[in-house]
Each structure stands twice: as C-alpha cells, then as structure tokens.
PDB file of N, CA and C in Angstrom:
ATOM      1  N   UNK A   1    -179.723  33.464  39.514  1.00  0.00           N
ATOM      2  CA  UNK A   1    -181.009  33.474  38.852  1.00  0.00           C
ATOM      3  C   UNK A   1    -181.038  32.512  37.671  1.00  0.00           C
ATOM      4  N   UNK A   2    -179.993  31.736  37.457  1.00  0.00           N
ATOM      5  CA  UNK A   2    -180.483  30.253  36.467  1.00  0.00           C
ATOM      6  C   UNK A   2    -181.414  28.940  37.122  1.00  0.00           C
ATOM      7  N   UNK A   3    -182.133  29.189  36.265  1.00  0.00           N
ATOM      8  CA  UNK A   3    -182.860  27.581  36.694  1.00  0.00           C
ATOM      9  C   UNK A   3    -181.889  26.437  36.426  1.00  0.00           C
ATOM     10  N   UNK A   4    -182.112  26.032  37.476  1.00  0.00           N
ATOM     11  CA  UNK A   4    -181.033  24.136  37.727  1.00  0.00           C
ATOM     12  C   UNK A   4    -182.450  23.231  37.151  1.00  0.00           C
ATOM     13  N   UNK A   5    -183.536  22.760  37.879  1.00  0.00           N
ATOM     14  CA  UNK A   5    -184.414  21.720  37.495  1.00  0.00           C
ATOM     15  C   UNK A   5    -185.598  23.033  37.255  1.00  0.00           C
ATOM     16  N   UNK A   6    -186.664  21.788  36.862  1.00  0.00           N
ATOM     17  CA  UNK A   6    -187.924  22.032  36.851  1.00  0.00           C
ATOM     18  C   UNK A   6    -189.247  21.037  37.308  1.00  0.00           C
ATOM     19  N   UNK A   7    -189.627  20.977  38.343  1.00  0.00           N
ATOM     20  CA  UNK A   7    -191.068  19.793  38.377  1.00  0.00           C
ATOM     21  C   UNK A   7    -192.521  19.959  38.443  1.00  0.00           C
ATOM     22  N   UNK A   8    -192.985  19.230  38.472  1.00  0.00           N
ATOM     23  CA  UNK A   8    -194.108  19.729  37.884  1.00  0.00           C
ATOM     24  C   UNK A   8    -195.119  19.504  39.759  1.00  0.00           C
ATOM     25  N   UNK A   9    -195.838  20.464  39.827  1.00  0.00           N
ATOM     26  CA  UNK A   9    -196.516  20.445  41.290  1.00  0.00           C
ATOM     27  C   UNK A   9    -198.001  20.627  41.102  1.00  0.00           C
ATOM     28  N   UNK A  10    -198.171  18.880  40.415  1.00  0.00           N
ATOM     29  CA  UNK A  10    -199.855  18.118  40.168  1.00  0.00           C
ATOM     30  C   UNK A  10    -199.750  17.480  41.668  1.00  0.00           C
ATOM     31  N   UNK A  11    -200.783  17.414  41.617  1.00  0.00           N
ATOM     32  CA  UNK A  11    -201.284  16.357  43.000  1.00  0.00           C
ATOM     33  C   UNK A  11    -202.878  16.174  42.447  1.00  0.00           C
ATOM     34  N   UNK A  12    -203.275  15.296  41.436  1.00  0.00           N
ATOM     35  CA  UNK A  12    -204.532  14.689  41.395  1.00  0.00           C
ATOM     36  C   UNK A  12    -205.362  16.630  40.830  1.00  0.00           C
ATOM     37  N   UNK A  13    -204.492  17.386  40.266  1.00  0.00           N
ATOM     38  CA  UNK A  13    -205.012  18.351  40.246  1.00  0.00           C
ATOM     39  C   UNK A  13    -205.387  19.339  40.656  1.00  0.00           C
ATOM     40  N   UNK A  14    -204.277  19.448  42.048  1.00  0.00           N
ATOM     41  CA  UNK A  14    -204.245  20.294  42.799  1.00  0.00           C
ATOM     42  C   UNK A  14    -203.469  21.391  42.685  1.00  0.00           C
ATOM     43  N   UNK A  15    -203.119  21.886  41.301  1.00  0.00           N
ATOM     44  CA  UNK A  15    -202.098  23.023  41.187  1.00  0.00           C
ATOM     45  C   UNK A  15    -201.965  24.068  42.325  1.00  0.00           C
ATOM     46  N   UNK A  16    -202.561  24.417  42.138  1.00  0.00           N
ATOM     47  CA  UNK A  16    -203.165  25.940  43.248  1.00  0.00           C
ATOM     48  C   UNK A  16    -203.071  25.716  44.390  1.00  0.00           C
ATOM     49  N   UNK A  17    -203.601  24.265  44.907  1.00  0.00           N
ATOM     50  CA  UNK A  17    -203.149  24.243  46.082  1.00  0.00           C
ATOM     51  C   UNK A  17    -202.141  23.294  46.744  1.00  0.00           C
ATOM     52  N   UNK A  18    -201.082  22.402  45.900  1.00  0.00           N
ATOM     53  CA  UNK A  18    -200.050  22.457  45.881  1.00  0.00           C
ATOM     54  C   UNK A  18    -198.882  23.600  45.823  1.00  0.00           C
ATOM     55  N   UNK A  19    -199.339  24.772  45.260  1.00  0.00           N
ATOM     56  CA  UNK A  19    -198.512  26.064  45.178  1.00  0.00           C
ATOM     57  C   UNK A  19    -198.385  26.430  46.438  1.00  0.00           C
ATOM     58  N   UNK A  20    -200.112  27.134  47.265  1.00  0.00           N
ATOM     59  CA  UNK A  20    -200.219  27.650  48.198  1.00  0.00           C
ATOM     60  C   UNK A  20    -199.693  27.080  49.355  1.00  0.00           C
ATOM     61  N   UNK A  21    -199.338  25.124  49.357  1.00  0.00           N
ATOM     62  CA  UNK A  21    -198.949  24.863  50.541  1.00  0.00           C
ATOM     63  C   UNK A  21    -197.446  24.723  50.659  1.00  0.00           C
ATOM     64  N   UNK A  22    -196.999  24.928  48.858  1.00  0.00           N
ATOM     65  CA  UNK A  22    -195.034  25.245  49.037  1.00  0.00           C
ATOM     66  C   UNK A  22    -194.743  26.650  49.444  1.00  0.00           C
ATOM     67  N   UNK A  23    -196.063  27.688  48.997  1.00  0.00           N
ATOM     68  CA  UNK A  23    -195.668  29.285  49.398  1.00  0.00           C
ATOM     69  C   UNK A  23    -195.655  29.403  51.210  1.00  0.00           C
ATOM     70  N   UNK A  24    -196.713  28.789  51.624  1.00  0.00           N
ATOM     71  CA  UNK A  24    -196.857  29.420  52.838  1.00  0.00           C
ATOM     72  C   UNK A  24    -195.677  27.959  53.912  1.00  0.00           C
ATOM     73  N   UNK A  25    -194.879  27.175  53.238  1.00  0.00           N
ATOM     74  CA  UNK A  25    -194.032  26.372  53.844  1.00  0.00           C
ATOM     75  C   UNK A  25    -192.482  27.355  53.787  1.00  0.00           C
ATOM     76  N   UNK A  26    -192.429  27.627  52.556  1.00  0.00           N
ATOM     77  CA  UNK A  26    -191.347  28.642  51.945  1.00  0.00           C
ATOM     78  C   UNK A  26    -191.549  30.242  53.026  1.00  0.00           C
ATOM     79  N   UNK A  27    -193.034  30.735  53.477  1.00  0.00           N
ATOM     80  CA  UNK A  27    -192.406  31.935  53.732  1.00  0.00           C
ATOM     81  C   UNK A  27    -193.009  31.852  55.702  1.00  0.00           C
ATOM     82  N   UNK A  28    -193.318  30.710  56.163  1.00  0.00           N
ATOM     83  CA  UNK A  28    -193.824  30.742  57.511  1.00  0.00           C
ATOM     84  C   UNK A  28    -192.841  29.546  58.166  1.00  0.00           C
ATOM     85  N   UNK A  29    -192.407  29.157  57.596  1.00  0.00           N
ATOM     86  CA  UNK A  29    -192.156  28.020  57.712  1.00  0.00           C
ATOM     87  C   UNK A  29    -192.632  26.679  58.776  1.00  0.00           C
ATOM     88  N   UNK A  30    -192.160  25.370  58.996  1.00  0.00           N
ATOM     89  CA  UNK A  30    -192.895  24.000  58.790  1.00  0.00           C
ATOM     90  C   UNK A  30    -193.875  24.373  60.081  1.00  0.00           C
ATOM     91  N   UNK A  31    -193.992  25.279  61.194  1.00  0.00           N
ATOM     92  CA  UNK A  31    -194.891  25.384  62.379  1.00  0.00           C
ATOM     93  C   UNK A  31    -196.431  25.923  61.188  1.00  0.00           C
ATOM     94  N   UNK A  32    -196.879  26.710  59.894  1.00  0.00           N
ATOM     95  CA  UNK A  32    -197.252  27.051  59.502  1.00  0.00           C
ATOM     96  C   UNK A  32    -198.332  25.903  59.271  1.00  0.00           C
ATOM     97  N   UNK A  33    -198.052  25.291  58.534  1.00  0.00           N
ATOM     98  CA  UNK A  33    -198.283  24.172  57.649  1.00  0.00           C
ATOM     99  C   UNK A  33    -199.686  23.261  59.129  1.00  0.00           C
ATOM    100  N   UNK A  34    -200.519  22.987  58.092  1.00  0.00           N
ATOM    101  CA  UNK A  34    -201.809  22.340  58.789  1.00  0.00           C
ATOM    102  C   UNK A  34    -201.072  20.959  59.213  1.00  0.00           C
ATOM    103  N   UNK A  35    -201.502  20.364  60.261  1.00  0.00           N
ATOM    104  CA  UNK A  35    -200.815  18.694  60.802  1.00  0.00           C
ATOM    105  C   UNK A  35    -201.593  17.848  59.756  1.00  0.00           C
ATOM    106  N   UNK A  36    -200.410  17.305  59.799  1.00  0.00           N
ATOM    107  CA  UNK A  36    -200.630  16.080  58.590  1.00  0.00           C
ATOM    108  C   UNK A  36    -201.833  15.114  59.010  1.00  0.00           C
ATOM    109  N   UNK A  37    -202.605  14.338  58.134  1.00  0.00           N
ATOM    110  CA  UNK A  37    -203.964  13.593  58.232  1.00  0.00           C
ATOM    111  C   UNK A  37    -203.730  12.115  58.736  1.00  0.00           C
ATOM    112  N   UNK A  38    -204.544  11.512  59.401  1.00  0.00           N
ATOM    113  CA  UNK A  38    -204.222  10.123  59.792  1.00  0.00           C
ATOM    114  C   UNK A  38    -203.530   9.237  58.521  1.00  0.00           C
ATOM    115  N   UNK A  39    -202.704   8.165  59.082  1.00  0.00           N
ATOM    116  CA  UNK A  39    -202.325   7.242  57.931  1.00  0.00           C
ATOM    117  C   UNK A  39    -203.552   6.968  57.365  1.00  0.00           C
ATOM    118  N   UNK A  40    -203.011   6.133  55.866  1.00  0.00           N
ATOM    119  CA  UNK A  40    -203.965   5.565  55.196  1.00  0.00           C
ATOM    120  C   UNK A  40    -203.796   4.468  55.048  1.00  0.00           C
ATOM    121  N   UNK A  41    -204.948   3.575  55.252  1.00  0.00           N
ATOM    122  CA  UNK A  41    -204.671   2.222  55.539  1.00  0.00           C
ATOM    123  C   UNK A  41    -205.383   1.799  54.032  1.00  0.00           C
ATOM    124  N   UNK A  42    -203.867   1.286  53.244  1.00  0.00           N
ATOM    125  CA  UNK A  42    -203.596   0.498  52.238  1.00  0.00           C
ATOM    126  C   UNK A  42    -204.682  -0.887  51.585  1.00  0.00           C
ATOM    127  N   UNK A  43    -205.534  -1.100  52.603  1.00  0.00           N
ATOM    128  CA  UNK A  43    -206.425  -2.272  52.376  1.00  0.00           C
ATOM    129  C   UNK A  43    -208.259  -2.013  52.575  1.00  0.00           C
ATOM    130  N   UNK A  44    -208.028  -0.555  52.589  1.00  0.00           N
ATOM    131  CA  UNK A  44    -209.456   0.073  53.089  1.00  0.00           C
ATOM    132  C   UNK A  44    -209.761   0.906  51.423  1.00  0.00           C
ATOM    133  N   UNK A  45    -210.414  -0.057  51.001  1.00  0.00           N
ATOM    134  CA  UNK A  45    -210.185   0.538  49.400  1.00  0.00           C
ATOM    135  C   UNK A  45    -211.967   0.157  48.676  1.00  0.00           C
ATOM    136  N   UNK A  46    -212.167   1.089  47.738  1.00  0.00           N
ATOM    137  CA  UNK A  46    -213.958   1.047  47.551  1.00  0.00           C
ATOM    138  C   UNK A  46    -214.725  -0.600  47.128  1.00  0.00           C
ATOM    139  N   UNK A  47    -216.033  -0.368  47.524  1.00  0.00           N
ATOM    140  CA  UNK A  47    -216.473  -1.672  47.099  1.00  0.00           C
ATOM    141  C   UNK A  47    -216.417  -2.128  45.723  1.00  0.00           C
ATOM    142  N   UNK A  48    -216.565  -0.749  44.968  1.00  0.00           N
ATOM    143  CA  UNK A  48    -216.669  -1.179  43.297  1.00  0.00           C
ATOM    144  C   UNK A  48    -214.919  -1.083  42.752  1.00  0.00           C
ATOM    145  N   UNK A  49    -214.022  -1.379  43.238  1.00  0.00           N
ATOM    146  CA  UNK A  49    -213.097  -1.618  43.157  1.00  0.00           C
ATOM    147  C   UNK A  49    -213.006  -2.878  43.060  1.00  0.00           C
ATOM    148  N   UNK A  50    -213.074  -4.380  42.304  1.00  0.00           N
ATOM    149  CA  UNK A  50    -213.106  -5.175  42.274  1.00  0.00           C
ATOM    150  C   UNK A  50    -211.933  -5.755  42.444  1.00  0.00           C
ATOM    151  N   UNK A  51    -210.462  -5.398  41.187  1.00  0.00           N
ATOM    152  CA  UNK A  51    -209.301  -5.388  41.472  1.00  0.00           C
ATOM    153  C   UNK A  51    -208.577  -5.534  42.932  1.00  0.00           C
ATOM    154  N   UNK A  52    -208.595  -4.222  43.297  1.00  0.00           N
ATOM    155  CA  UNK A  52    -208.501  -3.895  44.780  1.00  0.00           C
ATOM    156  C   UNK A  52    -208.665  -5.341  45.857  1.00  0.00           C
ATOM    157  N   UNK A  53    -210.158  -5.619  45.526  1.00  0.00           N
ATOM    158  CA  UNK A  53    -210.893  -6.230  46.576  1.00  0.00           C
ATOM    159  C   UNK A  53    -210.132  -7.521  46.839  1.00  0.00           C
ATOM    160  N   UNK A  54    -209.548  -8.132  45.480  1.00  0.00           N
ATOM    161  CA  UNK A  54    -209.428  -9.174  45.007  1.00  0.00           C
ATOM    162  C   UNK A  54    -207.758  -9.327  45.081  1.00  0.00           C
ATOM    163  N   UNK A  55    -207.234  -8.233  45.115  1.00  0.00           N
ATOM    164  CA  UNK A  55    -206.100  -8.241  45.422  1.00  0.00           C
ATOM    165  C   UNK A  55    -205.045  -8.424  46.762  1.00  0.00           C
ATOM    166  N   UNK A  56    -204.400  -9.246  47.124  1.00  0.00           N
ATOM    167  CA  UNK A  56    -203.725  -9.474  48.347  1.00  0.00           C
ATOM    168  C   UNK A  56    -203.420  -8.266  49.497  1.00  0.00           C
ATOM    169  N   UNK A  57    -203.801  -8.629  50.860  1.00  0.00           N
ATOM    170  CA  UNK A  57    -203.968  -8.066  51.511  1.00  0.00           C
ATOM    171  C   UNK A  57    -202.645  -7.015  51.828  1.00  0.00           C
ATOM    172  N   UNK A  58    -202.531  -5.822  52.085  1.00  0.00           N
ATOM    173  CA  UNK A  58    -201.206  -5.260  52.327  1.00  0.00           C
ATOM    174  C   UNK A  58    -200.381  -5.908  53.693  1.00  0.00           C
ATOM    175  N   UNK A  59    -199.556  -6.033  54.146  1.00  0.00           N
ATOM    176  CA  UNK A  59    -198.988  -6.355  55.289  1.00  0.00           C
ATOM    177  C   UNK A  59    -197.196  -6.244  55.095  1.00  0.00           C
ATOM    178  N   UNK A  60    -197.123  -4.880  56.196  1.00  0.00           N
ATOM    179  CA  UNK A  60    -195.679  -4.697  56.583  1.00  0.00           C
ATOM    180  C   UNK A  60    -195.509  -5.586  57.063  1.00  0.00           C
ATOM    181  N   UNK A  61    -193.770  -5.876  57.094  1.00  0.00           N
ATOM    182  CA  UNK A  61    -192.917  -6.165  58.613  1.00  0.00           C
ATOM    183  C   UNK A  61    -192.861  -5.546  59.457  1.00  0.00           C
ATOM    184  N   UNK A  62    -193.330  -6.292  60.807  1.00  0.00           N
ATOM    185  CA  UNK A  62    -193.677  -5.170  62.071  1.00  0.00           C
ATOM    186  C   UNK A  62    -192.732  -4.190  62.275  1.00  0.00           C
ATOM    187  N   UNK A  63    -191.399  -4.438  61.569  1.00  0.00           N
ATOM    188  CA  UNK A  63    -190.412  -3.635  62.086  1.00  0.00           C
ATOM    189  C   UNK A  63    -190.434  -2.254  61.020  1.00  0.00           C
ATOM    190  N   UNK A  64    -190.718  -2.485  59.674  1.00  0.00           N
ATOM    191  CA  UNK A  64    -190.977  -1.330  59.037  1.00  0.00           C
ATOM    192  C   UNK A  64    -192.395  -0.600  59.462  1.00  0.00           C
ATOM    193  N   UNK A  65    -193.103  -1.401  59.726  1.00  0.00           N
ATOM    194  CA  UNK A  65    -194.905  -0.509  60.154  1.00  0.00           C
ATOM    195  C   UNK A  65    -194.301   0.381  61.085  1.00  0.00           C
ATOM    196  N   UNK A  66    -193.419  -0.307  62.342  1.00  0.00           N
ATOM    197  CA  UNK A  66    -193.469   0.646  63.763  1.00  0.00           C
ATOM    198  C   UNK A  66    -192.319   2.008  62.863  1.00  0.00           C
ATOM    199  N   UNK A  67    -190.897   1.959  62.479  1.00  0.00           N
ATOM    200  CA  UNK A  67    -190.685   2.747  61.738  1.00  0.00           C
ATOM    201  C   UNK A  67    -191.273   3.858  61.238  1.00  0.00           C
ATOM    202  N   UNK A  68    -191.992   3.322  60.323  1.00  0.00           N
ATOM    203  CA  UNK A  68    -192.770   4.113  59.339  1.00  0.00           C
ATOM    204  C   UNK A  68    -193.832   5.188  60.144  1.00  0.00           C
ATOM    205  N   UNK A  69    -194.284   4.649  61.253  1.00  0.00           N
ATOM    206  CA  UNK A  69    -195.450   5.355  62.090  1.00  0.00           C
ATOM    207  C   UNK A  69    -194.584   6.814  63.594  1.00  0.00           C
ATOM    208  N   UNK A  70    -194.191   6.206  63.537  1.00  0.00           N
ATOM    209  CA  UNK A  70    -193.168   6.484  64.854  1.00  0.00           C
ATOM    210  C   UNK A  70    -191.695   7.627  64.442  1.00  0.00           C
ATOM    211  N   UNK A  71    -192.195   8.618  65.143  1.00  0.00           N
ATOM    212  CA  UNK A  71    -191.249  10.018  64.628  1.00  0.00           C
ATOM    213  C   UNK A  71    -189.444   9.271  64.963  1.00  0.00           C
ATOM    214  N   UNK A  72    -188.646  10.136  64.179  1.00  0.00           N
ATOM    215  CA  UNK A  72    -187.297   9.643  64.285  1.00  0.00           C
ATOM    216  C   UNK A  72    -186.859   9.630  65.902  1.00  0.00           C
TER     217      UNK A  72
END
C-alpha cells in the first residue's frame, strides 16, 4: 500500500472520463473497452487555423505509415 508514482489523468479535461475508461479497463478488462476511432489524419486541420494551413504537409515513410496502421 505505498505509492511508487503519481500522474495526472487530464485529457483536454476529461477527468471523469479518463477515470471511468481506466476503471472499467482495470475491472472488465481490454474486450470491455469501446473500439478505438478511425485514425486521424494529421493534415485535415480547421480553416481558421492559419498556422496549420500554412504549415508543411505531414508525410510518413511508407514503411512507418503501413506499421503504424497494421496490428502487430
């Protein structure tokens, strides 16, 4: 019963439901848990984002994209 670490479980302000999705991972385990959401594509970013707009296009190496997408 000693605490080793401590972190903090923000997500954009999602306390509560950052909690609820470590409780019900912790007591159902990973079949529990809602399927994860389509990728997010890195270059699909708002119009009034000027920065963004103006900023260089994202682009993997095909060999990390397929990786990255593609279960072990």
């Amino acid at each position: 019963n000693e605490v080793i670490d401590r972190f903090p479980l923000t997500a954009m302000g999602a306390d509560a439901h950052a909690w609820a999705y470590v409780c019900t991972y912790m007591q159902q385990g990973p079949d529990a848990l809602p399927p994860p959401g389509p990728p997010w594509d890195h270059n699909d970013v708002l119009w009034c984002n000027i920065a963004m707009l103006l900023a260089p296009k994202v682009e993997w190496p095909a060999d990390m994209d397929l990786e990255s997408r593609t279960a072990p």
